[in-house]
N, C-alpha and C. Protein backbone atom coordinates (compact mmCIF):
# COMPACT_ATOMS: atom_id res chain seq x y z
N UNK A 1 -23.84 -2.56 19.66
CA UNK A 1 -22.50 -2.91 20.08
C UNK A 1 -21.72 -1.62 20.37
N UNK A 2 -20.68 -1.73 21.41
CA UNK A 2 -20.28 -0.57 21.97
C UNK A 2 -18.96 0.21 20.61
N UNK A 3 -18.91 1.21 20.72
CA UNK A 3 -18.00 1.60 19.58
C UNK A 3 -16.70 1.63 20.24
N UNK A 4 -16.30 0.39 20.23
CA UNK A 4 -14.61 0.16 20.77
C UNK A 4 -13.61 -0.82 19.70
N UNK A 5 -12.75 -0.50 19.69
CA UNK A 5 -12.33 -1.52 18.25
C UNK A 5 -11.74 -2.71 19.10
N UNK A 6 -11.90 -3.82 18.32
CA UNK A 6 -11.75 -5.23 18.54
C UNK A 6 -9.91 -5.85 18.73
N UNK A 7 -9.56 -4.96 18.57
CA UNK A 7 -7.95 -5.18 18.36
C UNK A 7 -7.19 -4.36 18.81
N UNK A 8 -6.85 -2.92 19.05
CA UNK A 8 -6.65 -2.26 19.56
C UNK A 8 -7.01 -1.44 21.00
N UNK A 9 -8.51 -1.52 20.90
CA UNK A 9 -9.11 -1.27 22.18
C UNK A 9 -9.60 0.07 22.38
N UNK A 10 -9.60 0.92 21.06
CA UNK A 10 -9.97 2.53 20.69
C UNK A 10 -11.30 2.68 21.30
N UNK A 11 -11.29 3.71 22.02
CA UNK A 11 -12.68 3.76 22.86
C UNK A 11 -12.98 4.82 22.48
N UNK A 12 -14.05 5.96 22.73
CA UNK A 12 -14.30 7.29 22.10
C UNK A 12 -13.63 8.19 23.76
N UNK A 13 -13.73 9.17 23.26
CA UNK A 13 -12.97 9.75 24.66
C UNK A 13 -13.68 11.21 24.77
N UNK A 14 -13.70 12.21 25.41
CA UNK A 14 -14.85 13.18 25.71
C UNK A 14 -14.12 14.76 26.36
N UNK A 15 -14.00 15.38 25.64
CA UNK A 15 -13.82 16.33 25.68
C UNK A 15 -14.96 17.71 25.09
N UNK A 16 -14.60 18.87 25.07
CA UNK A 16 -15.60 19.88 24.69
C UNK A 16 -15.58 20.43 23.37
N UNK A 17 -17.13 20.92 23.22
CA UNK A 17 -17.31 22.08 22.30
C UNK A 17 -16.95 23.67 22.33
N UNK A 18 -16.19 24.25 21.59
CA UNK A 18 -15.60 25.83 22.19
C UNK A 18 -16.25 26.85 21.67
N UNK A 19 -17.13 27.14 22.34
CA UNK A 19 -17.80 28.51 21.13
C UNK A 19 -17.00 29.56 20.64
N UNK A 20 -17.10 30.44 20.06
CA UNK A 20 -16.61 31.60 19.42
C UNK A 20 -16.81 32.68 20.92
N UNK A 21 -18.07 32.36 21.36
CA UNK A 21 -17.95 32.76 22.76
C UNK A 21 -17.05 32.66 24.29
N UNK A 22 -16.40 31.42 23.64
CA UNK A 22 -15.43 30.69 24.58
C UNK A 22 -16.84 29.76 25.96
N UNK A 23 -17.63 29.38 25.27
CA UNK A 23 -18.99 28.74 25.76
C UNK A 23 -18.55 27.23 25.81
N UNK A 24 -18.76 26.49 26.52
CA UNK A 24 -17.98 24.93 26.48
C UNK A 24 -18.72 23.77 26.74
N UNK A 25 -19.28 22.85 25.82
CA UNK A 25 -20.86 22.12 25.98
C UNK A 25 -19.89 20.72 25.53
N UNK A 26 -20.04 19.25 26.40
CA UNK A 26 -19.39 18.47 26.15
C UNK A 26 -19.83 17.79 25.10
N UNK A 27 -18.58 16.70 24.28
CA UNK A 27 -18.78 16.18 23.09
C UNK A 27 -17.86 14.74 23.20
N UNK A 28 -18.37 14.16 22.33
CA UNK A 28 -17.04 12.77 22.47
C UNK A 28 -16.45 13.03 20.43
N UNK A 29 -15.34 12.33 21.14
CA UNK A 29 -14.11 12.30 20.38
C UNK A 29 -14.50 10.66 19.74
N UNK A 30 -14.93 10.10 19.01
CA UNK A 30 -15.54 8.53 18.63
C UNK A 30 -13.50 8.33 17.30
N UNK A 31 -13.31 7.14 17.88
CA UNK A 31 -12.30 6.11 16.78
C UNK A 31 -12.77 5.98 16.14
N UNK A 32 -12.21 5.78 14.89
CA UNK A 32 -12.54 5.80 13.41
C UNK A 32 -12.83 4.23 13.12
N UNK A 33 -13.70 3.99 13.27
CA UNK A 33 -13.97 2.31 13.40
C UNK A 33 -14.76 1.71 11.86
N UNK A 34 -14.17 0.97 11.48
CA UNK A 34 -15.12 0.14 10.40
C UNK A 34 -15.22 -1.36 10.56
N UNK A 35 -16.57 -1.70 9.51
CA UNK A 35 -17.00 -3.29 10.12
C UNK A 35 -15.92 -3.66 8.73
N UNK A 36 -15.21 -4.76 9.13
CA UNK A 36 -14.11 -5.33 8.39
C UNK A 36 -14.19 -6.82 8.42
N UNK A 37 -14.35 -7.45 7.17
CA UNK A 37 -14.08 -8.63 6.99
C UNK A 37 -12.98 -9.34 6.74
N UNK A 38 -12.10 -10.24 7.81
CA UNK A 38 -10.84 -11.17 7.70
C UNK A 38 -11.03 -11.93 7.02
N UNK A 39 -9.83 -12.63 6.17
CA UNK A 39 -10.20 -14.27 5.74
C UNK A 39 -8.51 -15.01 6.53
N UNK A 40 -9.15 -15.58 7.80
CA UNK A 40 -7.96 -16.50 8.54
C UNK A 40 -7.76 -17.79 7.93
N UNK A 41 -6.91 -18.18 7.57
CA UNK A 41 -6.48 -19.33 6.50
C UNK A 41 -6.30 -20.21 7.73
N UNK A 42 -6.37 -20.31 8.87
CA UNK A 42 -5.59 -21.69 9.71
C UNK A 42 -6.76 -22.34 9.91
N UNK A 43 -7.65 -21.22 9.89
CA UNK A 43 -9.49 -21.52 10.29
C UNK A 43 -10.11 -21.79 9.10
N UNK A 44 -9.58 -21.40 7.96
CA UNK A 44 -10.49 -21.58 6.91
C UNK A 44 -11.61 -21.05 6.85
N UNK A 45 -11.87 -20.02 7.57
CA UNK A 45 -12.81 -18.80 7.55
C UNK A 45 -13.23 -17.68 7.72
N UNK A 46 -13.97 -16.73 7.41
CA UNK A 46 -13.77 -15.40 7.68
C UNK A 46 -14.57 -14.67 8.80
N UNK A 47 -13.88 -14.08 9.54
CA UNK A 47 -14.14 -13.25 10.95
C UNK A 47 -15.23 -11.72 10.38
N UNK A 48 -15.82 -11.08 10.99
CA UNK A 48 -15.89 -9.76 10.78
C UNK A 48 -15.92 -9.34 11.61
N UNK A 49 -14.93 -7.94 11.98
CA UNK A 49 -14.39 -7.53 13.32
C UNK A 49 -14.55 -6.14 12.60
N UNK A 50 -15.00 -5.38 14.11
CA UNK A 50 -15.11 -4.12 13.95
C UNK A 50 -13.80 -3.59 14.39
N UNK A 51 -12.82 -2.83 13.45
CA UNK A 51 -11.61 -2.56 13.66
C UNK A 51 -11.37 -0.87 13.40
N UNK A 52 -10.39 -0.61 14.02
CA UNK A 52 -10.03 0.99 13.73
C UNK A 52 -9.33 1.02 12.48
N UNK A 53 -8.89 2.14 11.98
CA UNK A 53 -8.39 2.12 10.95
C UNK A 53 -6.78 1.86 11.07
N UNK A 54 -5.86 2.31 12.32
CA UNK A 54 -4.70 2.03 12.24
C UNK A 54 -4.64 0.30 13.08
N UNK A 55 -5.70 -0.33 13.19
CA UNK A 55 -5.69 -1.89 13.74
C UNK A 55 -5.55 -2.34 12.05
N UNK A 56 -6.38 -1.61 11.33
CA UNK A 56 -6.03 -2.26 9.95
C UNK A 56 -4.86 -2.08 8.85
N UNK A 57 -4.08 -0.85 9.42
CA UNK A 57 -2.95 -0.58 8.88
C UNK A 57 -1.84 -1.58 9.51
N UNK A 58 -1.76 -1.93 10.89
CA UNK A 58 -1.60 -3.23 11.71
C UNK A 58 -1.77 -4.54 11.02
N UNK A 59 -2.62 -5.03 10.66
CA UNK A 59 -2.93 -5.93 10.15
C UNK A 59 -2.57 -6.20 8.72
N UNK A 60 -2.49 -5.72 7.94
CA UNK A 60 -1.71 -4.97 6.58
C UNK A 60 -0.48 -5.52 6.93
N UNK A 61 0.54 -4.96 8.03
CA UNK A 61 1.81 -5.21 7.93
C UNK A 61 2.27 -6.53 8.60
N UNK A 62 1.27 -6.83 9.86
CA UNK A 62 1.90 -8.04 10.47
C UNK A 62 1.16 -9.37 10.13
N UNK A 63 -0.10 -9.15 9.44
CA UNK A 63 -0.96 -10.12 9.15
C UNK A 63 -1.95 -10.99 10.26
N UNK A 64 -3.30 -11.02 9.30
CA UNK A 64 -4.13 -11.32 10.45
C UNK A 64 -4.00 -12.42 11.73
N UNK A 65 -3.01 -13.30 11.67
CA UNK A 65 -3.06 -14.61 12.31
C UNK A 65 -2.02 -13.92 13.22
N UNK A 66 -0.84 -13.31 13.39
CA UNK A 66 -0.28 -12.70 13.94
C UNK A 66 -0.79 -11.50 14.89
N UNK A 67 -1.47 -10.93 14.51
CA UNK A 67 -2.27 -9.79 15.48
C UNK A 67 -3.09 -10.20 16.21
N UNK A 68 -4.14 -11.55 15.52
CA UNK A 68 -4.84 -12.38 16.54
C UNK A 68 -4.41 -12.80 17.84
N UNK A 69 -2.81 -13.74 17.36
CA UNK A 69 -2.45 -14.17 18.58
C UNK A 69 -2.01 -13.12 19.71
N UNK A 70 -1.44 -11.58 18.86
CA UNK A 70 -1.26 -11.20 20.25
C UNK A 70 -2.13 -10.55 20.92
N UNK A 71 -3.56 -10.56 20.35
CA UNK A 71 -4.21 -10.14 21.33
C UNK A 71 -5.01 -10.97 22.10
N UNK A 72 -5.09 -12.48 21.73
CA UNK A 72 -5.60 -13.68 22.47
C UNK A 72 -4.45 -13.79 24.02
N UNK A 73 -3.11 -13.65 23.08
CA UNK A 73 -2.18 -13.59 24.62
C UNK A 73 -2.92 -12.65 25.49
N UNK A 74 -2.50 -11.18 25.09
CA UNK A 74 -2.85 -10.26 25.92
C UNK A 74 -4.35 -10.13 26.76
N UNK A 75 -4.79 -10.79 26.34
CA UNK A 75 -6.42 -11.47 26.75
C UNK A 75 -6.25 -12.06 28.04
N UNK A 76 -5.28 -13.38 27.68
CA UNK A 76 -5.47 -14.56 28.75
C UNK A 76 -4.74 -13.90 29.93
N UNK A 77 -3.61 -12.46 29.98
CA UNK A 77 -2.78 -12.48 30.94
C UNK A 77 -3.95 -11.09 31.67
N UNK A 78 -4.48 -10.55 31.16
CA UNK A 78 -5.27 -9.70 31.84
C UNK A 78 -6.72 -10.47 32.78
């Protein structure tokens, strides 16, 4: 599975290595992603979503059923 988070949309991004030489060999930049288990109460069951760490500081404050929907919106309008 691709390393992109499920809620936010954190992709890895690619920039360089800098030698001491000033030598420059490319590298990726990877989101801090963990496999995370939800428990959605409307569903009565639990999701496991690979999430970044500030999707879960997100989720913490607005709660999982709330972050769901806005990214189901933001889904259907794209």
């Amino acid at each position: 599975m691709a390393r992109v988070c499920e809620i936010t949309g954190k992709r890895p991004h690619v920039g360089n290595n800098v030698s001491h030489a000033n030598n420059k060999t490319k590298r990726r930049f990877y989101p801090n992603l963990q496999t995370k288990r939800f428990y959605i109460p409307e569903e009565g069951k639990w999701v496991t979503m690979k999430v970044s760490t500030k999707a879960i500081k997100t989720i913490n404050a607005k709660g999982i059923s709330a972050v769901l929907k806005e990214v189901r919106a933001k889904k259907a309008q794209a």
